[in-house]
C-alpha atoms as a PDB file:
ATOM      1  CA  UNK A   1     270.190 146.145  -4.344  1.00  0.00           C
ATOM      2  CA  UNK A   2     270.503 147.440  -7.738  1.00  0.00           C
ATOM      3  CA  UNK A   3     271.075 151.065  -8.096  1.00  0.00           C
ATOM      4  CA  UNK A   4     270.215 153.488 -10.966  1.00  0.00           C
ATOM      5  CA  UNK A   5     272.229 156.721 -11.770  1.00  0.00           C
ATOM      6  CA  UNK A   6     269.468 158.909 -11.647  1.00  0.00           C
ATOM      7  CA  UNK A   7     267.173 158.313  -9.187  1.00  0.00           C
ATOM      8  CA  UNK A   8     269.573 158.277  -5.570  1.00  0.00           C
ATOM      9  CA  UNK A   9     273.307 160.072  -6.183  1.00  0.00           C
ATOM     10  CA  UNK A  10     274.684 162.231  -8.183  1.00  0.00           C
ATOM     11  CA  UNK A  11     278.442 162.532  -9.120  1.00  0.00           C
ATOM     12  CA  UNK A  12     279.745 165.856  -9.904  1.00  0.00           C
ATOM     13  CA  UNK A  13     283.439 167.794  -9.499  1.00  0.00           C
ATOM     14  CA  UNK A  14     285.765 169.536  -8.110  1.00  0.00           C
ATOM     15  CA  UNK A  15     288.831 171.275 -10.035  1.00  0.00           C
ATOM     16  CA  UNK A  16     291.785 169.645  -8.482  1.00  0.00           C
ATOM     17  CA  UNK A  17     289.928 167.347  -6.154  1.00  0.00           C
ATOM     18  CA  UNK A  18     288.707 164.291  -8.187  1.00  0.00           C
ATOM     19  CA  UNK A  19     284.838 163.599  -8.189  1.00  0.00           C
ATOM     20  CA  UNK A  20     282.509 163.499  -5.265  1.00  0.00           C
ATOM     21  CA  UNK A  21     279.016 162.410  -5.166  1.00  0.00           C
ATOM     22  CA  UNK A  22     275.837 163.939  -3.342  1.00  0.00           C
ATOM     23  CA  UNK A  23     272.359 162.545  -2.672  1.00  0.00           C
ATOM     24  CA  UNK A  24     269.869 163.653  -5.459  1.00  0.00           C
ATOM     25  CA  UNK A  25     267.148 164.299  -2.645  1.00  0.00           C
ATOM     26  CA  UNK A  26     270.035 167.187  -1.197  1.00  0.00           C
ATOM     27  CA  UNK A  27     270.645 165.032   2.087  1.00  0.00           C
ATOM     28  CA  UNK A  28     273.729 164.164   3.676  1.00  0.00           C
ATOM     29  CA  UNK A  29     277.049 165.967   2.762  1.00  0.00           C
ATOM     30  CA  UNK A  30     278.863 165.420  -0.338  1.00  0.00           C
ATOM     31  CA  UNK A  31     281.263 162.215  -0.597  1.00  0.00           C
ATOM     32  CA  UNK A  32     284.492 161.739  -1.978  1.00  0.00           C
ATOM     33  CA  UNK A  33     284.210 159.087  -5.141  1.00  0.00           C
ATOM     34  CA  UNK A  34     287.715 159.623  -6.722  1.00  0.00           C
ATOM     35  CA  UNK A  35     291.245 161.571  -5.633  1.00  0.00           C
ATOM     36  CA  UNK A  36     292.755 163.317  -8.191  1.00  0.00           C
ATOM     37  CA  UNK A  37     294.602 166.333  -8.751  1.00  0.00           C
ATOM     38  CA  UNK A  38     293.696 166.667 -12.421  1.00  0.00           C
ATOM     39  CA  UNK A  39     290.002 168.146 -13.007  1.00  0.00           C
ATOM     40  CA  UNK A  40     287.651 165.224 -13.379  1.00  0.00           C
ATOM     41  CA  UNK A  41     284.355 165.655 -15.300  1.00  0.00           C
ATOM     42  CA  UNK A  42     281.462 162.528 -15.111  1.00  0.00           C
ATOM     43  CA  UNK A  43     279.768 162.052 -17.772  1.00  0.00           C
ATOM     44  CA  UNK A  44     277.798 158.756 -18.983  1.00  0.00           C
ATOM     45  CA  UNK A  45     277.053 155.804 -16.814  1.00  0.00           C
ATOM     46  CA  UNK A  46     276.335 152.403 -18.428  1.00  0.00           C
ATOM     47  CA  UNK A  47     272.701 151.594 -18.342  1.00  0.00           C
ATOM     48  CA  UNK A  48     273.250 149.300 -15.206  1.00  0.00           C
ATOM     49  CA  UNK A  49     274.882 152.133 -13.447  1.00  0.00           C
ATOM     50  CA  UNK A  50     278.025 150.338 -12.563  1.00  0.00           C
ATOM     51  CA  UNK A  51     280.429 152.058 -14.515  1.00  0.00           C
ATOM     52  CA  UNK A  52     280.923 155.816 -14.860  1.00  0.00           C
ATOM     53  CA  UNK A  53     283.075 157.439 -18.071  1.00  0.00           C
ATOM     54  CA  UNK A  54     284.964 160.826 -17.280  1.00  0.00           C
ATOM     55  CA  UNK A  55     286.633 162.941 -18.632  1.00  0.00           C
ATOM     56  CA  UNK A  56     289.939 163.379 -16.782  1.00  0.00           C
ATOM     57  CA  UNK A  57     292.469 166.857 -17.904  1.00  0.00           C
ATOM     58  CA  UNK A  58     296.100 166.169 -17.683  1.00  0.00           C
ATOM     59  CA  UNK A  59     298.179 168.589 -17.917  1.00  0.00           C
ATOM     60  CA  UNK A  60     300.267 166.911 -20.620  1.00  0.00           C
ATOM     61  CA  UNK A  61     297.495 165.615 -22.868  1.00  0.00           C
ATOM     62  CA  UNK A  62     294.552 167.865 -22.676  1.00  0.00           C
ATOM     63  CA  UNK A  63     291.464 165.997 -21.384  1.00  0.00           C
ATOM     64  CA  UNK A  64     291.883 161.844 -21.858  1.00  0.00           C
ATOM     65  CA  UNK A  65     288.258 159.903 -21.460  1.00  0.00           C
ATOM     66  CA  UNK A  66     288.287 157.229 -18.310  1.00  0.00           C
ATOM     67  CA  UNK A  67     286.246 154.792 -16.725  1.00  0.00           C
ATOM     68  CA  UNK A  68     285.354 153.716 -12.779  1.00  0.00           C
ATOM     69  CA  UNK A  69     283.638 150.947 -11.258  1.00  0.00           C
ATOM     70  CA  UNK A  70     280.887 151.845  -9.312  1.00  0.00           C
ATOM     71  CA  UNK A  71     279.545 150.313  -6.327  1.00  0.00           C
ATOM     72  CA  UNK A  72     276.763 150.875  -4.200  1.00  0.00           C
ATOM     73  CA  UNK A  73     275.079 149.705  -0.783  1.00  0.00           C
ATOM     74  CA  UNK A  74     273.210 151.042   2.110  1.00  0.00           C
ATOM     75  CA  UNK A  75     276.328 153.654   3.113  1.00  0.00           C
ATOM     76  CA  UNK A  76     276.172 155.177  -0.413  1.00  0.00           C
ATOM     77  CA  UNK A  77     278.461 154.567  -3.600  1.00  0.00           C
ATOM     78  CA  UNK A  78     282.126 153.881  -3.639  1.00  0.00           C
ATOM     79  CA  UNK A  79     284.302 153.408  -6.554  1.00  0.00           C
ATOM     80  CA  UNK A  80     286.845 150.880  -7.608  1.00  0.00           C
ATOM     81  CA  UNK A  81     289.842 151.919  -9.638  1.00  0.00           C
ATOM     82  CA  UNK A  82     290.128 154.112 -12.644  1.00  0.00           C
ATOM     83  CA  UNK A  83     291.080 152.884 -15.660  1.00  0.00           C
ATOM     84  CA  UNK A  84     292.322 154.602 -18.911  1.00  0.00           C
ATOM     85  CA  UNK A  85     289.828 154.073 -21.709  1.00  0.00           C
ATOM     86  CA  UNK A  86     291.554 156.544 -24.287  1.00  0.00           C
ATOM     87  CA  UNK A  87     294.425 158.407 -23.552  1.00  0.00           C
ATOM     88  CA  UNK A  88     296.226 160.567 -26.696  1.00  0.00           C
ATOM     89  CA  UNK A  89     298.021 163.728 -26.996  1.00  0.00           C
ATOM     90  CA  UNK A  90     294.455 164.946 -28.555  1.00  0.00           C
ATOM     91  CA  UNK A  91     291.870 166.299 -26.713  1.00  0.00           C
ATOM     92  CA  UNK A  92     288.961 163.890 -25.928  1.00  0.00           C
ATOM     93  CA  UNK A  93     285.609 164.499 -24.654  1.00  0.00           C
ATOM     94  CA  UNK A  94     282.095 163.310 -23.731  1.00  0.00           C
ATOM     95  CA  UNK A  95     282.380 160.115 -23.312  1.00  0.00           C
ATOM     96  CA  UNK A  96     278.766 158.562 -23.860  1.00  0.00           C
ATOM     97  CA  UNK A  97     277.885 154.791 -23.352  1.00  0.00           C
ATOM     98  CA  UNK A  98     275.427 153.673 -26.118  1.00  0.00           C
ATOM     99  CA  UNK A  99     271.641 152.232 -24.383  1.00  0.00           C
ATOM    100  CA  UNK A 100     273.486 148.415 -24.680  1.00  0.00           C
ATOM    101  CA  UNK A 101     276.817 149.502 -22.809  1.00  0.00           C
ATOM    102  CA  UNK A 102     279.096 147.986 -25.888  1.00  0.00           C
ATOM    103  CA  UNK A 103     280.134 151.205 -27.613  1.00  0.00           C
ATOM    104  CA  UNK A 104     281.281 154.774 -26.603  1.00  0.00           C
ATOM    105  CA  UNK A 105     281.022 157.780 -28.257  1.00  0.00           C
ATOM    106  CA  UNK A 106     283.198 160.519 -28.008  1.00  0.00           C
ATOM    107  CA  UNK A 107     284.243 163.910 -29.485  1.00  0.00           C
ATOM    108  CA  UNK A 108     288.243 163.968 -30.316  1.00  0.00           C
ATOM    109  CA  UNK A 109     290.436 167.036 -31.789  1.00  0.00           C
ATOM    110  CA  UNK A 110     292.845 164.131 -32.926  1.00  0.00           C
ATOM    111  CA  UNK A 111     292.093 165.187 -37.133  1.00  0.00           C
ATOM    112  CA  UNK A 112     292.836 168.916 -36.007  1.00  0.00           C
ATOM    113  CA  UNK A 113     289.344 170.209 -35.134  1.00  0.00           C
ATOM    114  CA  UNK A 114     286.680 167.729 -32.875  1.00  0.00           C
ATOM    115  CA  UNK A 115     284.736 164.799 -34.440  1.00  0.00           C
ATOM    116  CA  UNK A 116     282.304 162.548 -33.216  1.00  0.00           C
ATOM    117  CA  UNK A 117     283.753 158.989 -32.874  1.00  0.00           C
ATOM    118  CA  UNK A 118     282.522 155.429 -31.872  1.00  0.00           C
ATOM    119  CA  UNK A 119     284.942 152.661 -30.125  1.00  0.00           C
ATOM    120  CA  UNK A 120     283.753 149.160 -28.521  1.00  0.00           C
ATOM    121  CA  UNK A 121     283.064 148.793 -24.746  1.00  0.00           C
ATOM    122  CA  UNK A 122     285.971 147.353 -23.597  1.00  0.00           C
ATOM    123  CA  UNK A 123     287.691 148.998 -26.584  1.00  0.00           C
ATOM    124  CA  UNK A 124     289.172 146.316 -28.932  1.00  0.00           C
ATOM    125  CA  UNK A 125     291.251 149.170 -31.151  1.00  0.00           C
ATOM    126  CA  UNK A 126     288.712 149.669 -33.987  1.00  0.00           C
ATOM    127  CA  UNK A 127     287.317 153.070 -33.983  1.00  0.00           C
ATOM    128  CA  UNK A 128     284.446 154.490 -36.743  1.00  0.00           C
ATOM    129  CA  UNK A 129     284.641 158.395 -37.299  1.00  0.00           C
ATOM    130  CA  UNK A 130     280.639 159.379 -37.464  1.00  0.00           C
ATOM    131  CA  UNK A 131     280.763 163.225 -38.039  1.00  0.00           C
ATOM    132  CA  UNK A 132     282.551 164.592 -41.526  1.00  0.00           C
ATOM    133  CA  UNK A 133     282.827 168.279 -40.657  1.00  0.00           C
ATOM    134  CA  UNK A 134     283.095 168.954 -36.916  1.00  0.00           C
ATOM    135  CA  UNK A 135     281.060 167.684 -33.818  1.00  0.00           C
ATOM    136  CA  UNK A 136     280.871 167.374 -30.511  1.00  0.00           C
ATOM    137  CA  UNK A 137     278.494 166.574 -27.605  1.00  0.00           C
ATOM    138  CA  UNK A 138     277.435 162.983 -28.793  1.00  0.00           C
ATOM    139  CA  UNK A 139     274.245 161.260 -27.497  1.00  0.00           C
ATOM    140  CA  UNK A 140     272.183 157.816 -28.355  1.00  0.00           C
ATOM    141  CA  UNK A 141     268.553 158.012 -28.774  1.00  0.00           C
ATOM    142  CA  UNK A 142     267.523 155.571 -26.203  1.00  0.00           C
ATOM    143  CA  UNK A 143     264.513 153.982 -28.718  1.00  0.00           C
ATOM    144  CA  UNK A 144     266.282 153.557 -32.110  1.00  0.00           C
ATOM    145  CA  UNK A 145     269.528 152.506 -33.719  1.00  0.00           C
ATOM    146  CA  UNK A 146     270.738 156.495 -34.172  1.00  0.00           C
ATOM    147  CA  UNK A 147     273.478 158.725 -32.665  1.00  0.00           C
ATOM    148  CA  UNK A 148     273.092 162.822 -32.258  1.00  0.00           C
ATOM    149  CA  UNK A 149     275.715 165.670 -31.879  1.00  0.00           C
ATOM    150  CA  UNK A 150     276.272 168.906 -32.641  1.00  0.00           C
ATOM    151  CA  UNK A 151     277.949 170.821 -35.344  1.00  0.00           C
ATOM    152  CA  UNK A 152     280.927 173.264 -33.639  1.00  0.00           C
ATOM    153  CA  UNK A 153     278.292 175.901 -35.995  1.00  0.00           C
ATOM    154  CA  UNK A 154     275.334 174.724 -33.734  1.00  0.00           C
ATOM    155  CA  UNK A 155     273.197 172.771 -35.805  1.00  0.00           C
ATOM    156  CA  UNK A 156     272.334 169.223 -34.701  1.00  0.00           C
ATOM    157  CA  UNK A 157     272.909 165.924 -36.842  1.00  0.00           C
ATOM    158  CA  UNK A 158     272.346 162.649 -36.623  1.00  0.00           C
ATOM    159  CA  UNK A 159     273.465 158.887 -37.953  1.00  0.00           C
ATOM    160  CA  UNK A 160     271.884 155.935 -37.964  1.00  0.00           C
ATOM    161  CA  UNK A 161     273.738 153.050 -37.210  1.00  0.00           C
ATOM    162  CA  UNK A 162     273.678 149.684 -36.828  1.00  0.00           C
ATOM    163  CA  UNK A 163     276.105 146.905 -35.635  1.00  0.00           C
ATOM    164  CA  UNK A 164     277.531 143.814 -37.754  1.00  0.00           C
ATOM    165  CA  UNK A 165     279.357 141.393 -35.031  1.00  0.00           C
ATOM    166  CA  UNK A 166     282.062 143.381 -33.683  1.00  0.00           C
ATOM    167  CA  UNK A 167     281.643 145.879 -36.245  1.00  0.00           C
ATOM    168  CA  UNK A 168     279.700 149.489 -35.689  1.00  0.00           C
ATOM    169  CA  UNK A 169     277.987 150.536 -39.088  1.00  0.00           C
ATOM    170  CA  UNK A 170     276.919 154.424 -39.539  1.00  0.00           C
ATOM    171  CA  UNK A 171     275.155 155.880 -41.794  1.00  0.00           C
ATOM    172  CA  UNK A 172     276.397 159.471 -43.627  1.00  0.00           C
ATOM    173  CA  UNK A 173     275.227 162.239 -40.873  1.00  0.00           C
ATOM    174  CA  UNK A 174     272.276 164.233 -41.837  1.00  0.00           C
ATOM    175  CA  UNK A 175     270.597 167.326 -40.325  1.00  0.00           C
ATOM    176  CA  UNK A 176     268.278 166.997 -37.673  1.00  0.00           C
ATOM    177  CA  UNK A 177     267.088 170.367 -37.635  1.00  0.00           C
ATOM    178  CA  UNK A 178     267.776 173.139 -39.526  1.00  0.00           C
ATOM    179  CA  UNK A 179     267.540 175.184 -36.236  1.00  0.00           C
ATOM    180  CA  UNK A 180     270.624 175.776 -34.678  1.00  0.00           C
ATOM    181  CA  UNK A 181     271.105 175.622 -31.209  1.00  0.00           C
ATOM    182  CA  UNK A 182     270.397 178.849 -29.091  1.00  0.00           C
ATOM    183  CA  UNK A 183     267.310 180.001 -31.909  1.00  0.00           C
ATOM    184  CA  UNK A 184     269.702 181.996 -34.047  1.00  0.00           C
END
């Protein structure tokens, strides 16, 4: 059977202990889905649900962004094995598959302070910088071609994109709300 993210299991972690996952309804006990003894966050599955991205810290390079198969079946989910998708001496986080599953975004500190960037899904090596000064926390609107994050001053911006072959096209970021985040 097919299985969606949302709707049966949820991952979550453990500092030191990998990821385990839990039944959404609150049932059973929680289940080991990876061994680690780095701190593994999950973050963004792709919209089939059979691949998770996580964030993964290592002591040597800050927090490197990873992906796991995921399986599922009638004895619950099980995952295959991890595999690097970006691993720097920056610090990278939030990984977020786009609605399609081709690209990932992701905030690195690799210019200094953290920026919103977009690579392919398997990466290929080209990589488009979408915020100019700061961001973090990206996300896809799930009905339109455009990509959100947030300013490290709390405001929240957003680029429309689209894609040209194996090419990702933004647009220059633009203020979504003049709000910042947490009303002040």
């Amino acid at each position: 059977p097919s299985w969606s993210p949302d709707v049966r299991y949820l991952p979550f972690l453990t500092v030191g202990e990998g990821m385990y996952v839990t039944r959404s309804d609150g049932s059973g006990k929680p289940q080991p889905l990876t061994q680690s003894k780095n701190t593994q966050n999950p973050w963004s599955f792709t919209p089939d649900g059979k691949r998770l991205a996580f964030m993964d810290q290592d002591p040597k390079t800050s927090f490197d962004l990873w992906t796991v198969p995921i399986e599922s079946d009638n004895a619950g989910l099980r995952a295959g094995k991890p595999e690097v998708f970006l691993q720097t001496p920056a610090d990278e986080r939030s990984p977020v598959f786009s609605p399609d599953g081709r690209w990932l975004a992701y905030a690195s500190a690799e210019s200094g302070t953290f920026e919103v960037y977009v690579r392919a899904f398997p990466d290929t090596g080209g990589k488009w910088q979408i915020s100019n000064s700061t961001g973090a926390y990206p996300m896809w609107s799930r009905n339109g071609h455009e990509l959100f994050f947030e300013t490290l001053d709390n405001h929240i911006m957003v680029a429309a994109y689209t894609v040209k072959g194996d090419s990702f096209v933004a647009d220059k970021p633009r203020v979504w709300s003049e709000k910042p985040l947490g009303g002040t």
